[in-house]
N, C-alpha and C. Protein backbone atom coordinates (compact mmCIF):
# COMPACT_ATOMS: atom_id res chain seq x y z
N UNK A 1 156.68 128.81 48.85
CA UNK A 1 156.50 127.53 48.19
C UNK A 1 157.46 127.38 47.02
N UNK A 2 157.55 128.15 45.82
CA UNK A 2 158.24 128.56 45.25
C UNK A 2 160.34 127.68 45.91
N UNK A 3 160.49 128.47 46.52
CA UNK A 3 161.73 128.67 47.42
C UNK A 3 161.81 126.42 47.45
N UNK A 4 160.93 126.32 47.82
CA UNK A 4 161.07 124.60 48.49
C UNK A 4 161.14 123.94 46.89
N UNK A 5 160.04 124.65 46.10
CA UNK A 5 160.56 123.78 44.76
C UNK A 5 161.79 123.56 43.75
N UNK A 6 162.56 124.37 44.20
CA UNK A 6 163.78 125.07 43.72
C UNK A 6 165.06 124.49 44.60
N UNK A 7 164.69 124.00 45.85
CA UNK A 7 165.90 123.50 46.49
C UNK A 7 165.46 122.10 45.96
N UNK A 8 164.42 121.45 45.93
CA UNK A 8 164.13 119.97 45.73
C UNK A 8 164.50 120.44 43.96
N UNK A 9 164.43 120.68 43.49
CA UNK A 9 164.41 120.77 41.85
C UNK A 9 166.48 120.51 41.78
N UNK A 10 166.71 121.66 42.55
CA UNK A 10 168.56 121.76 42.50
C UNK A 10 168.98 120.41 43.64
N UNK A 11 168.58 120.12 44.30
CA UNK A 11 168.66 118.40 45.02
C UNK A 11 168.47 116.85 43.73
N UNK A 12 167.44 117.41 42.60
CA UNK A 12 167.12 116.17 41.81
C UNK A 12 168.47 116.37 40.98
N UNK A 13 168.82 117.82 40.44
CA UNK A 13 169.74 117.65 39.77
C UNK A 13 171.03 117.18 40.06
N UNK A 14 171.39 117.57 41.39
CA UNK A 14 172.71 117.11 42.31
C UNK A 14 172.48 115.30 41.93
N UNK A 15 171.64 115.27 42.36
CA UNK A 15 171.43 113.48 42.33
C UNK A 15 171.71 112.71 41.01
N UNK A 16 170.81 113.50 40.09
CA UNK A 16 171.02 112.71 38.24
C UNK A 16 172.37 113.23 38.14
N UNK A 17 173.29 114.14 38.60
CA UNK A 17 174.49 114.43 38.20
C UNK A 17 175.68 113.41 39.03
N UNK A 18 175.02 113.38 40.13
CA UNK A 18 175.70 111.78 40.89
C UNK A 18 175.52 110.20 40.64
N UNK A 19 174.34 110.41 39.98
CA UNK A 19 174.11 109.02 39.33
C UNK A 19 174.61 108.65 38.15
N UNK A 20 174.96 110.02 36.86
CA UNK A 20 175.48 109.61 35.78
C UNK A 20 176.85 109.33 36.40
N UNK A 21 178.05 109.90 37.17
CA UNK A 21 178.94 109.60 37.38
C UNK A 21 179.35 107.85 38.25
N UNK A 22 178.34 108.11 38.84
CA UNK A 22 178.15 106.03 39.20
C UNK A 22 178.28 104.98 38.64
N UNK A 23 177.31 105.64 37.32
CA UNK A 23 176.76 104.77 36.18
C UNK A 23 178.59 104.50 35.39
N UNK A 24 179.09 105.68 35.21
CA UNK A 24 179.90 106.16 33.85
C UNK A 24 181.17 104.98 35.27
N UNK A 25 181.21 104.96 36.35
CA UNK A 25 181.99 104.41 37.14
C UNK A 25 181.76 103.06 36.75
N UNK A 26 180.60 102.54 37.06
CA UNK A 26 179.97 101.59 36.88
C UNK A 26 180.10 100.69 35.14
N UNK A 27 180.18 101.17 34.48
CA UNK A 27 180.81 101.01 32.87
C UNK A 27 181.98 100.41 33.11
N UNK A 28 182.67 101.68 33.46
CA UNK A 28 184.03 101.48 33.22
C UNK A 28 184.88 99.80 34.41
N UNK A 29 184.21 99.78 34.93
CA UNK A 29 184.58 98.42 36.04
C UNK A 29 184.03 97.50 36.07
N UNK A 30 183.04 97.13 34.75
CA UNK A 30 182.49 95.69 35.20
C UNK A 30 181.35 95.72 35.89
N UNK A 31 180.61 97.04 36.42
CA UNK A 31 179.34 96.97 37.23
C UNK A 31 180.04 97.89 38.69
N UNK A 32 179.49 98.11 39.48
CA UNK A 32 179.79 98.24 40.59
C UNK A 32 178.53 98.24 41.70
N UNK A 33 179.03 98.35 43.11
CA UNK A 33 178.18 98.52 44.25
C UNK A 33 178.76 99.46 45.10
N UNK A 34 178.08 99.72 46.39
CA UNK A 34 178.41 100.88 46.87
C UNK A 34 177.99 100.65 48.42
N UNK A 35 178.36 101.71 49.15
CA UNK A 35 178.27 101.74 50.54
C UNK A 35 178.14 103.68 50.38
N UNK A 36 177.10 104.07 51.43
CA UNK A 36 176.91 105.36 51.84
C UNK A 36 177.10 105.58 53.33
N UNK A 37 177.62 106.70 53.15
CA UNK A 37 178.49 106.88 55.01
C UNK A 37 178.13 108.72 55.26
N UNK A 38 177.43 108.64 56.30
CA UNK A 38 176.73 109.96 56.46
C UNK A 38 178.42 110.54 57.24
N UNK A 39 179.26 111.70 56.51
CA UNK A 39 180.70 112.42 57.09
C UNK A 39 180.26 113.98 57.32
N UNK A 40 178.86 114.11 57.87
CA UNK A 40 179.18 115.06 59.08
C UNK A 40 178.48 116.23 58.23
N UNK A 41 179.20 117.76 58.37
CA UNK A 41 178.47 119.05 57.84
C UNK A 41 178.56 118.81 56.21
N UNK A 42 180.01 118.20 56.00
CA UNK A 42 180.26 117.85 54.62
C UNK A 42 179.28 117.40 53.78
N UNK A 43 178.33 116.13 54.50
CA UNK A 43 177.15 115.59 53.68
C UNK A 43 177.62 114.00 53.55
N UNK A 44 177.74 112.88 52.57
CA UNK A 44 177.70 111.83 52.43
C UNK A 44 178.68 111.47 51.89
N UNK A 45 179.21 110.37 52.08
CA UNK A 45 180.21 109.67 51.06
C UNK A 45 179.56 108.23 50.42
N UNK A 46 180.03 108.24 49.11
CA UNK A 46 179.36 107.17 48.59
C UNK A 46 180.60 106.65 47.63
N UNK A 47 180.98 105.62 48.83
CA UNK A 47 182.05 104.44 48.49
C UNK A 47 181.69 103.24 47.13
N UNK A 48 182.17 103.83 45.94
CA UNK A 48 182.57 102.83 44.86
C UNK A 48 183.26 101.39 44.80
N UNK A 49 182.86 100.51 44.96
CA UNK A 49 183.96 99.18 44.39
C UNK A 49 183.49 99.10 42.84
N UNK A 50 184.35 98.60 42.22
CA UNK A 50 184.09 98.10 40.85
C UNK A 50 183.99 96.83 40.70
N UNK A 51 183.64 95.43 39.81
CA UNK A 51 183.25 94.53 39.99
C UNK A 51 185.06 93.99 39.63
N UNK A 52 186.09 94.98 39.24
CA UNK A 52 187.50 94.40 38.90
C UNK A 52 188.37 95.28 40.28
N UNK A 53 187.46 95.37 41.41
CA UNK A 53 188.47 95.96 42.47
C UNK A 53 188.96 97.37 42.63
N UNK A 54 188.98 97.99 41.73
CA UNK A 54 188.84 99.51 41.29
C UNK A 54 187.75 100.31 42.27
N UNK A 55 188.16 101.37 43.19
CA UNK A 55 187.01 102.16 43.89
C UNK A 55 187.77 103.41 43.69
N UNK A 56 186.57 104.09 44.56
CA UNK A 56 186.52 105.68 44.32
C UNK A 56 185.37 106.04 45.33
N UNK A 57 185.60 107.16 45.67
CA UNK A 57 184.53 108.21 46.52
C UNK A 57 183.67 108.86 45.47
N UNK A 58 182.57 109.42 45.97
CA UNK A 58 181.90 110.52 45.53
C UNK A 58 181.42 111.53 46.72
N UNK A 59 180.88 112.67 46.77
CA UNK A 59 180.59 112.97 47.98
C UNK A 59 179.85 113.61 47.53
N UNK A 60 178.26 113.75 48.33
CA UNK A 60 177.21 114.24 48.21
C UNK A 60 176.84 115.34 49.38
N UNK A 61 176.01 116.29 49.21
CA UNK A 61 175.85 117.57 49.49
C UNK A 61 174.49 117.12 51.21
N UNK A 62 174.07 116.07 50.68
CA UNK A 62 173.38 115.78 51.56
C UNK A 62 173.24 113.85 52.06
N UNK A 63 172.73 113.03 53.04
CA UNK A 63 172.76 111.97 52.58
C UNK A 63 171.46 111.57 51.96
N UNK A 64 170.35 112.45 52.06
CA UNK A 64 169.04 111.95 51.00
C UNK A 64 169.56 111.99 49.57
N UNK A 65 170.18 112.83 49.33
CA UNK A 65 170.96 113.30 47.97
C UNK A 65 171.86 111.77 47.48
N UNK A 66 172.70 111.49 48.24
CA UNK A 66 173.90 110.34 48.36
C UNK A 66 172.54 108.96 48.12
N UNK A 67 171.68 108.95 48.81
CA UNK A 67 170.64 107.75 48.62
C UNK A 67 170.16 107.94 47.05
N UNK A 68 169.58 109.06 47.12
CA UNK A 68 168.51 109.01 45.45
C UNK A 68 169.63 108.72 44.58
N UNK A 69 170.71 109.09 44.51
CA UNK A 69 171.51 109.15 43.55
C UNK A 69 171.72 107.63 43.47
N UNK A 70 172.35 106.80 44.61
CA UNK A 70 172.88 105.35 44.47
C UNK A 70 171.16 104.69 43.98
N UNK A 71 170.17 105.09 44.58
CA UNK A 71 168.73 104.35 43.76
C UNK A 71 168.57 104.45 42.46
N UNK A 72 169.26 105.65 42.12
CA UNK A 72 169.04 106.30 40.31
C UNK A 72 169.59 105.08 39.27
N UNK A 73 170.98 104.62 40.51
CA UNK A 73 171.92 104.31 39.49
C UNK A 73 171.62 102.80 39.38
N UNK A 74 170.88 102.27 40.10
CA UNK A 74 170.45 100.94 40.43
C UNK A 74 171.60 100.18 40.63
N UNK A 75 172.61 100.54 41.47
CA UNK A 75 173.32 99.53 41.79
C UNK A 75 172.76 98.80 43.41
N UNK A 76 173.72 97.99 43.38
CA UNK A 76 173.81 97.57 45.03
C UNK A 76 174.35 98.25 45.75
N UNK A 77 173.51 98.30 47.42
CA UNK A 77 174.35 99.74 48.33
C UNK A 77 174.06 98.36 49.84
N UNK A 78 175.24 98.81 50.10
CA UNK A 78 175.30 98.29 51.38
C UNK A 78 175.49 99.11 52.76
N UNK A 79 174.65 98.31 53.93
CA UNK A 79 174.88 98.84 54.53
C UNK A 79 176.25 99.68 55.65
N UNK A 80 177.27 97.99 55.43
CA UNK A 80 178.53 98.62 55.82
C UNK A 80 179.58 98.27 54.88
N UNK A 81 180.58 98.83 55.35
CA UNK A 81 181.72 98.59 53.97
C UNK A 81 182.56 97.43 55.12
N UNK A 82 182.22 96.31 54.98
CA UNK A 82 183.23 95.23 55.26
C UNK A 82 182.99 93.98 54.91
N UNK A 83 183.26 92.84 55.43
CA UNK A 83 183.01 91.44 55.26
C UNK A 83 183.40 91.32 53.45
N UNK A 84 182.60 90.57 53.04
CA UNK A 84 183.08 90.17 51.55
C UNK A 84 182.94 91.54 50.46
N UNK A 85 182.17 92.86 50.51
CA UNK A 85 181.76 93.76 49.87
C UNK A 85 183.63 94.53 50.08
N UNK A 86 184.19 94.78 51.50
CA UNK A 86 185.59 94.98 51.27
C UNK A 86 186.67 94.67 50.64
N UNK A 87 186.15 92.82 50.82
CA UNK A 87 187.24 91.91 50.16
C UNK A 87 187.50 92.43 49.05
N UNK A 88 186.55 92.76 47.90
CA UNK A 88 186.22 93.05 46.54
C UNK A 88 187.44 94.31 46.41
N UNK A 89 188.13 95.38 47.53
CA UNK A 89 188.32 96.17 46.77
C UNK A 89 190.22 96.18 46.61
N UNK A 90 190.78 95.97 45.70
CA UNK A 90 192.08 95.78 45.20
C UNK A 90 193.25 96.72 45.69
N UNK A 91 193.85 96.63 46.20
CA UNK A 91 195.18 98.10 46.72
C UNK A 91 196.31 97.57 45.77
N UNK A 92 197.19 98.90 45.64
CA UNK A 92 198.24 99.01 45.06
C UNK A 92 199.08 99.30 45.51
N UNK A 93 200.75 99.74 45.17
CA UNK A 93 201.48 100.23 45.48
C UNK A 93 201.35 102.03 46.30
N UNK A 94 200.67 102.57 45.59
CA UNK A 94 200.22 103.65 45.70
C UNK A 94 199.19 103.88 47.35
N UNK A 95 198.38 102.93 47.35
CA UNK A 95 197.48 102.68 48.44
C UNK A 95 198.33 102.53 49.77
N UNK A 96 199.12 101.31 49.25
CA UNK A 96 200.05 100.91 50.45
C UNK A 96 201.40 101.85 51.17
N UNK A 97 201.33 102.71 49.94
CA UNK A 97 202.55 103.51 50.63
C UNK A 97 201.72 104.75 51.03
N UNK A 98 200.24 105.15 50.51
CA UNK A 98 200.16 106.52 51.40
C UNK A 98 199.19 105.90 52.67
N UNK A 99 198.93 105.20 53.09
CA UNK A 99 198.56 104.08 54.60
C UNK A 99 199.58 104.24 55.69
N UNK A 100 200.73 103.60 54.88
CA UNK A 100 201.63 103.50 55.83
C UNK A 100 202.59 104.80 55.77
N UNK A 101 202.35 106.13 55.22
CA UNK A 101 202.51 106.94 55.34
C UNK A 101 201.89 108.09 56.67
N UNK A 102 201.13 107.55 56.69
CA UNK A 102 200.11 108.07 57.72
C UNK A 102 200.60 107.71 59.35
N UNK A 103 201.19 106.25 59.30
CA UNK A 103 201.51 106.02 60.99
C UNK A 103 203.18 106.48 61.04
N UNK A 104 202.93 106.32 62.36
CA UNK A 104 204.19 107.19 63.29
C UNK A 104 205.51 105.73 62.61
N UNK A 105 206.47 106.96 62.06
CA UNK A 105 207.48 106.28 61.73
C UNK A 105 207.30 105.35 60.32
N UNK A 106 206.50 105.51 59.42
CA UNK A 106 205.86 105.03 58.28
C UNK A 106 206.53 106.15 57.63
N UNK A 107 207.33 105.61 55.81
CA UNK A 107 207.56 106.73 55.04
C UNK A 107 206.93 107.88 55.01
N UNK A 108 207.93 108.69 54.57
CA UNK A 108 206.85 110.10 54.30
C UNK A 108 206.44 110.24 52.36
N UNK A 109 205.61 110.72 52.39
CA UNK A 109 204.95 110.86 50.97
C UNK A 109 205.08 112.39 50.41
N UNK A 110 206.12 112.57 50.29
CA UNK A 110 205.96 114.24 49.38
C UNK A 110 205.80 114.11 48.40
């Protein structure tokens, strides 16, 4: 019993430690919202927009973990990342050249 309170105890903390970083995201942009994407053994991704176009990843250890955390932080979470919640998110120079870095015959990025 012991053993189960201790993984849920180190799960709450993973979470308040993912939520202050949301929040501190969330400051810094005007507010933000989010999208959670279950990526496999890895655990969760929890896609940032900022309310000025600004995003970022976080990645969580589990996706119950990736949920409590986006509930902690009381933002908005959506279910998929497209339609107008995409529109929101801003690219740069930087964006655009490591994209098109990626396809066949697209610069290379060293």
């Amino acid at each position: 019993m012991a053993d189960t309170q201790e993984v849920d105890a180190k799960a709450e903390r993973r979470a308040a430690k993912l939520a202050k970083q949301i929040n501190a995201f969330s400051k810094a942009h005007g507010g933000a919202e989010a999208q959670v994407a279950y990526i496999g053994q890895r655990g969760a991704r929890i896609a940032l927009v900022g309310e000025d176009g600004n995003w970022g990843n976080l990645v969580a250890p589990t996706q119950e973990i990736a949920e409590q955390a986006v509930k902690k932080a009381g933002i908005t979470v959506h279910e998929d990342f497209d339609g107008e919640f995409a529109a929101k998110v801003k690219t740069g120079r930087y964006e655009w050249s490591r994209m098109a870095g990626i396809q066949v015959g697209g610069p290379k990025n060293a």
